[in-house]
N, C-alpha and C. Protein backbone atom coordinates (compact mmCIF):
# COMPACT_ATOMS: atom_id res chain seq x y z
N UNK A 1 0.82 -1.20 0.00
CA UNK A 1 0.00 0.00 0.00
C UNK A 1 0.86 1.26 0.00
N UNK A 2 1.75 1.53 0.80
CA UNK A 2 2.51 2.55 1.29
C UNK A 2 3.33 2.26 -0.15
N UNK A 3 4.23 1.80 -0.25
CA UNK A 3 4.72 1.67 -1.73
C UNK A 3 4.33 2.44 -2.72
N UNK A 4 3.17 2.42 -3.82
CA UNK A 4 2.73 3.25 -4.22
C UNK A 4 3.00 4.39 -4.21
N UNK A 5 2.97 5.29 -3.17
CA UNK A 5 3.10 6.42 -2.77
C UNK A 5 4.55 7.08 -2.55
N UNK A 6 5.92 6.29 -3.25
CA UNK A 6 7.17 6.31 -3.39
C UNK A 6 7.30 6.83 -4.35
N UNK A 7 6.60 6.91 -5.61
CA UNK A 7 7.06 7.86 -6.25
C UNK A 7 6.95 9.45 -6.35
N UNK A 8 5.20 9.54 -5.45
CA UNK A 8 5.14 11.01 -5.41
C UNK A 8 5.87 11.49 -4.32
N UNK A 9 6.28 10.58 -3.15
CA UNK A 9 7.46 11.57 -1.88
C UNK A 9 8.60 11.97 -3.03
N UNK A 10 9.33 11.08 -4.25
CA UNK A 10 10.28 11.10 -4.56
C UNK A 10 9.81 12.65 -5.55
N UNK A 11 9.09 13.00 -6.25
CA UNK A 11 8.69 13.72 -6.73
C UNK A 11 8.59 14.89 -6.06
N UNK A 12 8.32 15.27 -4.95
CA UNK A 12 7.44 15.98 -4.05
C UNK A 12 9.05 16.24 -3.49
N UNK A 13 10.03 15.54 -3.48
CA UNK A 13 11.52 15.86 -2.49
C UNK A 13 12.35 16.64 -3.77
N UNK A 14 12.12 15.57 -4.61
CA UNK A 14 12.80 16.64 -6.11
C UNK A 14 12.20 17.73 -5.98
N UNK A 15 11.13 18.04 -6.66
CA UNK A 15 10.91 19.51 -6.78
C UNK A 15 10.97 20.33 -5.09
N UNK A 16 10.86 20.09 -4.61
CA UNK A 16 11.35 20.97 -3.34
C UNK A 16 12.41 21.06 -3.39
N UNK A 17 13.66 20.03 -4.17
CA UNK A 17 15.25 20.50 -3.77
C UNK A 17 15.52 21.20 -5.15
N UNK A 18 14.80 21.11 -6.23
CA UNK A 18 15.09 22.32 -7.49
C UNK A 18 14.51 23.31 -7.46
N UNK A 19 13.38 23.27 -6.31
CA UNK A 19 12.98 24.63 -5.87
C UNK A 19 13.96 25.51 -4.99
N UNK A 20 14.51 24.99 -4.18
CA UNK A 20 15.18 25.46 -2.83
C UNK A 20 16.93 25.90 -2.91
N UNK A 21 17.07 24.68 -3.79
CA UNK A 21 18.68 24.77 -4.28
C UNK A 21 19.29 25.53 -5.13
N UNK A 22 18.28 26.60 -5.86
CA UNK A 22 19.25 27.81 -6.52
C UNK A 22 18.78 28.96 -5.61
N UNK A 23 18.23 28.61 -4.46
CA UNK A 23 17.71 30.12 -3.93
C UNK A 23 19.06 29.79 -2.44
N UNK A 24 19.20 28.57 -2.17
CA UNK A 24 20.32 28.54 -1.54
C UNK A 24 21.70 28.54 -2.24
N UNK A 25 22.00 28.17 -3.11
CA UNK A 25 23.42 28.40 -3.86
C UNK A 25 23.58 30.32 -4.20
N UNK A 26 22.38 31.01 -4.58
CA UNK A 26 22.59 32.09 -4.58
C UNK A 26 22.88 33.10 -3.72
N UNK A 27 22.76 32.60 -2.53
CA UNK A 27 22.84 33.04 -1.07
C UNK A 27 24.42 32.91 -0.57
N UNK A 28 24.65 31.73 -1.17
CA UNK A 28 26.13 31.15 -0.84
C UNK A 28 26.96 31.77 -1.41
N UNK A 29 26.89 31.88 -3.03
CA UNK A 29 27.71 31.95 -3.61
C UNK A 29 27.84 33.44 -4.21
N UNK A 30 27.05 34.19 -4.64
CA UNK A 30 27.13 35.32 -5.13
C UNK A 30 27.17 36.10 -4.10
N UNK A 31 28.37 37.31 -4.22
CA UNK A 31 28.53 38.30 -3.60
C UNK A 31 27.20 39.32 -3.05
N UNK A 32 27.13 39.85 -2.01
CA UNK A 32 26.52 40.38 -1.33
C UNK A 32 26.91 41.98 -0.93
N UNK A 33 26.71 42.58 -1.91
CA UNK A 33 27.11 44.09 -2.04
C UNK A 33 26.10 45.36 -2.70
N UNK A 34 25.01 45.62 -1.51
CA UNK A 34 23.66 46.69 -1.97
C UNK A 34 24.60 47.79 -2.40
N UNK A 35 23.79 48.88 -2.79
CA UNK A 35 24.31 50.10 -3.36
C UNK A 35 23.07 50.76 -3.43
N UNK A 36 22.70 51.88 -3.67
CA UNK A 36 21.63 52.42 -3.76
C UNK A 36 21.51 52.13 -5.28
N UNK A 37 21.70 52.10 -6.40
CA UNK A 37 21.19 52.01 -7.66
C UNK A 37 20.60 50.23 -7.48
N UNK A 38 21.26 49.21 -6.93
CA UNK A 38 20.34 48.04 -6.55
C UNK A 38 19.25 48.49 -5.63
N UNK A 39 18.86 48.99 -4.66
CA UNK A 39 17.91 49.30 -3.90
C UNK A 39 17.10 50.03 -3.93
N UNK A 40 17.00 51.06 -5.35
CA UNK A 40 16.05 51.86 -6.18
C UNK A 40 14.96 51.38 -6.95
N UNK A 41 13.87 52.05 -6.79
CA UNK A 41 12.58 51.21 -7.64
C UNK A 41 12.92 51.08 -9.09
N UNK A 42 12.68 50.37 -9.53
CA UNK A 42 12.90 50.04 -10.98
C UNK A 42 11.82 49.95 -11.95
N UNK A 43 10.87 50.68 -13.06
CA UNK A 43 9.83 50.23 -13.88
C UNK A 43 10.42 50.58 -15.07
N UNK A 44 10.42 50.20 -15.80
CA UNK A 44 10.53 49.84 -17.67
C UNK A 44 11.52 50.94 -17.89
N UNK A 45 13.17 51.29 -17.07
CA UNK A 45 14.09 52.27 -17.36
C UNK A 45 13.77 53.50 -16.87
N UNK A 46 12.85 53.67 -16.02
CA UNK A 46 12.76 55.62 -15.42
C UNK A 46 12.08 54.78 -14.09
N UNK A 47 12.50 56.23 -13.16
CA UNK A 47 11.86 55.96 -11.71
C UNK A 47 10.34 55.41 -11.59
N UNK A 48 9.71 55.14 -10.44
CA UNK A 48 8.38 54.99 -10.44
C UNK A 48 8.06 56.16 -10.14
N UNK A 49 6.45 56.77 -11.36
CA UNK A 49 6.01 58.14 -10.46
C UNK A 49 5.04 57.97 -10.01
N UNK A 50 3.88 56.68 -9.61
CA UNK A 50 3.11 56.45 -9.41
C UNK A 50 3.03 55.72 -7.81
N UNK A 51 1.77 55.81 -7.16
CA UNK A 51 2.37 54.62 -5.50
C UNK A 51 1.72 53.14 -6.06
N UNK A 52 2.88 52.59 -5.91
CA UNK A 52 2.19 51.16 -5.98
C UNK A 52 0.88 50.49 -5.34
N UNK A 53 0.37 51.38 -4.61
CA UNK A 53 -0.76 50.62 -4.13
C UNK A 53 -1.97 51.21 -5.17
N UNK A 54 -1.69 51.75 -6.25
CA UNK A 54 -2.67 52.58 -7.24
C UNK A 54 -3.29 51.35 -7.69
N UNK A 55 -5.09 51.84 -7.99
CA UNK A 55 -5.99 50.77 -8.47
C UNK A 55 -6.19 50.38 -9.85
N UNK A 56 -5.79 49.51 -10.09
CA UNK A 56 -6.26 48.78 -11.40
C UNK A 56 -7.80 49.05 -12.19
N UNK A 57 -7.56 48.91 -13.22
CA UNK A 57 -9.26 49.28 -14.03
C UNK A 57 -9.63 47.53 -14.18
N UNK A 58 -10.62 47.41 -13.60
CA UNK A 58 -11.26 46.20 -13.68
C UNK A 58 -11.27 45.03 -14.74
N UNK A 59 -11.22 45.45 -16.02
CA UNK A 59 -11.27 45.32 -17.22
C UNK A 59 -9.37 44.66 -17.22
N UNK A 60 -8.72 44.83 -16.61
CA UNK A 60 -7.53 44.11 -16.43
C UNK A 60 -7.56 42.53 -15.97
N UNK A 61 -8.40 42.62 -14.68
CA UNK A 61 -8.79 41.89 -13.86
C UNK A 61 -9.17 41.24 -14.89
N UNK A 62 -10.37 41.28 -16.04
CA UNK A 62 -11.45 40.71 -16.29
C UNK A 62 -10.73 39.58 -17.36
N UNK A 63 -9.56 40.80 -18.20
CA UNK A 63 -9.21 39.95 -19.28
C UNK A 63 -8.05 38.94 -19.05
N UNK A 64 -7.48 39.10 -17.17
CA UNK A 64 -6.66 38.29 -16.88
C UNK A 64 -7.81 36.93 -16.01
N UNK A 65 -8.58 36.98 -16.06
CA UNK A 65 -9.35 35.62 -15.35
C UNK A 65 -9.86 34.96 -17.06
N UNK A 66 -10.11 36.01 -18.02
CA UNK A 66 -10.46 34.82 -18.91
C UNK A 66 -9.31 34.43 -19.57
N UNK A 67 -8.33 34.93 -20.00
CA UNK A 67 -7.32 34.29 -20.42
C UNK A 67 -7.11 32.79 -19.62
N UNK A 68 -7.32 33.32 -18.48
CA UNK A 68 -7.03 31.77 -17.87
C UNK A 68 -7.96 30.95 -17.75
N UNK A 69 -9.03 31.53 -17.90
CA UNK A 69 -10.27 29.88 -17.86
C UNK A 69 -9.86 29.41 -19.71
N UNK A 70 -9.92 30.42 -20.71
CA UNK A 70 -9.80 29.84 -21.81
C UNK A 70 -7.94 29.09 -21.86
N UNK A 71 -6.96 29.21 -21.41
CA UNK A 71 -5.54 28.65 -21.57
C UNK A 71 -6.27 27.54 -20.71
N UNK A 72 -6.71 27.48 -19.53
CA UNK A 72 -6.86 26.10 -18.64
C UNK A 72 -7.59 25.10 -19.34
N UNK A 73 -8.34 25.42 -20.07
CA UNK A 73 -9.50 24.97 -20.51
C UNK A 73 -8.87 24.22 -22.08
N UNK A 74 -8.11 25.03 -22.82
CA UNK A 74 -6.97 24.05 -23.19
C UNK A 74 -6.28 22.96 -23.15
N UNK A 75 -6.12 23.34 -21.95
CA UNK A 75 -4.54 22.48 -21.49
C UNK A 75 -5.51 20.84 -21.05
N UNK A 76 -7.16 20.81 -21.28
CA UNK A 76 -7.46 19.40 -21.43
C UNK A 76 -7.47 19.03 -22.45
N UNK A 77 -7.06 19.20 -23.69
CA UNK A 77 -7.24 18.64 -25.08
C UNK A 77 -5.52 17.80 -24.89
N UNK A 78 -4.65 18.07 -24.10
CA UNK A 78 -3.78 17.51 -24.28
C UNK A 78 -3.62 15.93 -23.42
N UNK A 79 -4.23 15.78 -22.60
CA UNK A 79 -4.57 14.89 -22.07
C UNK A 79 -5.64 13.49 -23.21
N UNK A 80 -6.95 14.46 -23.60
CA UNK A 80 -7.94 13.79 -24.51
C UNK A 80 -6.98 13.51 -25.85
N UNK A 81 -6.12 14.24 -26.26
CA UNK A 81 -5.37 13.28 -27.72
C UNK A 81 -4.71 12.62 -27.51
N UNK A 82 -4.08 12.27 -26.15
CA UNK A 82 -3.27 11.16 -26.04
C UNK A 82 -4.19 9.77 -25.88
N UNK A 83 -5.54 9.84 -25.55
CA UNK A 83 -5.94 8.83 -24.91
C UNK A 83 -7.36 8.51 -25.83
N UNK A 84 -7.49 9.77 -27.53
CA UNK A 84 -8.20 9.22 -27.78
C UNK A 84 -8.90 7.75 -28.47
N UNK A 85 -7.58 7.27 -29.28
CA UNK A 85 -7.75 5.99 -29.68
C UNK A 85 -8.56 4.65 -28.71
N UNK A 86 -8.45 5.00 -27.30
CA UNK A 86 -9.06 4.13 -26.35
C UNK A 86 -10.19 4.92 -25.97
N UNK A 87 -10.17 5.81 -26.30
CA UNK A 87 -11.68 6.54 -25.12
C UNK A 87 -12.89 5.97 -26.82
N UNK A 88 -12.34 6.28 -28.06
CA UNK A 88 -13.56 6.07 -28.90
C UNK A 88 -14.27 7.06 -29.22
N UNK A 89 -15.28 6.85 -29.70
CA UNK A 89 -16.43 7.83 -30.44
C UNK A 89 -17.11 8.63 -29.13
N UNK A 90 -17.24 7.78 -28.56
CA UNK A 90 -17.77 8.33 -26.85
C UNK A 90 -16.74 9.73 -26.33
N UNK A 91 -15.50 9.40 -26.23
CA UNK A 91 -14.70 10.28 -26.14
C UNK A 91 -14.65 11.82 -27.07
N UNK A 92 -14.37 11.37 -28.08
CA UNK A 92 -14.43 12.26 -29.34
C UNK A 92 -15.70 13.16 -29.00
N UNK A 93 -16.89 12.65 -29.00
CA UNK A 93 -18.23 13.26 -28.71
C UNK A 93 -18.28 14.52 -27.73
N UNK A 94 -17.80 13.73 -26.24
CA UNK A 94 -17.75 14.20 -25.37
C UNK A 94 -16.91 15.57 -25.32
N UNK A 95 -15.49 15.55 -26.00
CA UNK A 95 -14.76 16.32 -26.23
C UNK A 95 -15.36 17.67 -27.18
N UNK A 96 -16.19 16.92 -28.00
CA UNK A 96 -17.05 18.13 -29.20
C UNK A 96 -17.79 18.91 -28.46
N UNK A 97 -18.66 18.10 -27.55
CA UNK A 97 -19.81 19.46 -26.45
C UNK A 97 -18.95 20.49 -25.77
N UNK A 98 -17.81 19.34 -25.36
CA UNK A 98 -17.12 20.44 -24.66
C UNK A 98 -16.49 21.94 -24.85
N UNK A 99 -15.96 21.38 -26.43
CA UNK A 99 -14.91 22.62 -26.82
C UNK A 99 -16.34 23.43 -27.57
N UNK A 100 -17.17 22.85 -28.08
CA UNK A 100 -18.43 23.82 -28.27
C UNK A 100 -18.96 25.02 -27.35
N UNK A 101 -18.95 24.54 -26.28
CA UNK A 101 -19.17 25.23 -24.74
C UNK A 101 -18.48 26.38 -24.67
N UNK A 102 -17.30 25.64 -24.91
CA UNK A 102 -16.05 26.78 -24.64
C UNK A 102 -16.09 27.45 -25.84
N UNK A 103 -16.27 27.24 -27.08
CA UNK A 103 -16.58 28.13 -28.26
C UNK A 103 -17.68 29.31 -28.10
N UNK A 104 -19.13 28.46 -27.77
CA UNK A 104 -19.81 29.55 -27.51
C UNK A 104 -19.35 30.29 -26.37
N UNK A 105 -19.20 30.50 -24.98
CA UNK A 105 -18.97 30.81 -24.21
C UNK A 105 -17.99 32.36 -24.94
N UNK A 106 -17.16 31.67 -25.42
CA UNK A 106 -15.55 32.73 -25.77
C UNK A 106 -16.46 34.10 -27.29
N UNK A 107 -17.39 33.25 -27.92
CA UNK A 107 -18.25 34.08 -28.63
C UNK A 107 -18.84 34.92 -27.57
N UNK A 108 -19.93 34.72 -26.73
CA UNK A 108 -20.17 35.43 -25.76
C UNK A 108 -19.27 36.60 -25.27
N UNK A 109 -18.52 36.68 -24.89
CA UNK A 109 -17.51 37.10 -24.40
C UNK A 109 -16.85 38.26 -24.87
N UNK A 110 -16.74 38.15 -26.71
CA UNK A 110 -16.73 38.73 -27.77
C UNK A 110 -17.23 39.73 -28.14
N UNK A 111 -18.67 38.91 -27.69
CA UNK A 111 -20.23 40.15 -28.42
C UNK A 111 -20.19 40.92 -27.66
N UNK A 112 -19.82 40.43 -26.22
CA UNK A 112 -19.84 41.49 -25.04
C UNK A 112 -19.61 42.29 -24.96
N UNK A 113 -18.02 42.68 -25.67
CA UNK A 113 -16.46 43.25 -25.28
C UNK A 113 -16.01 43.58 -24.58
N UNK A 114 -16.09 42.57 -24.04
CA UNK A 114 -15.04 41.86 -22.33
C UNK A 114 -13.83 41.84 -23.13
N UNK A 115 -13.21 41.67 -24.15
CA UNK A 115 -11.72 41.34 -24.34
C UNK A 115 -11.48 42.84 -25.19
N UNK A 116 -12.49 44.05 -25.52
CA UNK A 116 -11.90 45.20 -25.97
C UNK A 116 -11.22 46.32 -24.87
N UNK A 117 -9.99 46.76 -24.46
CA UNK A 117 -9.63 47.28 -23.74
C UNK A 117 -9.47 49.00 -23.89
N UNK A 118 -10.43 49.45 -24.29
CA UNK A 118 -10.57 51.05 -24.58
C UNK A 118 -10.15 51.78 -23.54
């Protein structure tokens, strides 16, 4: 039973030590010398003239949540072509309502102009 579950600790210890191990080697190894031009705000080559806590226009928000339901919503077709030869016509089908959904839906969306940023 416990077995099984050896490959995700082994998984789960890797990525924690390729997570952890360039943020500790960089600590170690690279010199440690601030200056005020490192410790100055930095935006796209000129100072910041704005306070960072300034509010966003909604419409940012809006077109960064659908980007990601439509990229997530993607990223299942890669799963369904690997496995369609066994899933069948059933599969295939299933997959058609789906990306239909997500077709109309992203039309919606369109007519709206949720994705025009004026």
């Amino acid at each position: 039973m416990l077995e099984s579950y050896l490959p995700i600790l082994v998984f789960l210890i890797m990525g924690a030590f390729f997570g952890v191990a360039p943020i500790v080697m960089g600590r170690l190894i690279a010199p440690h010398r601030p200056d005020s031009e490192k410790l100055s705000p930095y935006e796209c080559g000129f100072e910041a003239f704005e306070d960072s806590r300034m509010k966003f226009d909604v419409r940012y928000y809006l077109v960064a949540i659908l980007f990601i339901i439509f990229d997530l919503e993607i990223a299942f077709l890669f799963p369904w072509a690997v496995v369609l030869k066994e899933i069948g016509m059933f599969g295939f089908l299933a997959m058609s309502v789906f990306l239909g959904i997500l077709v109309i839906g992203f039309i919606y969306e369109w007519n709206k102009g949720a994705l025009e940023w004026e």
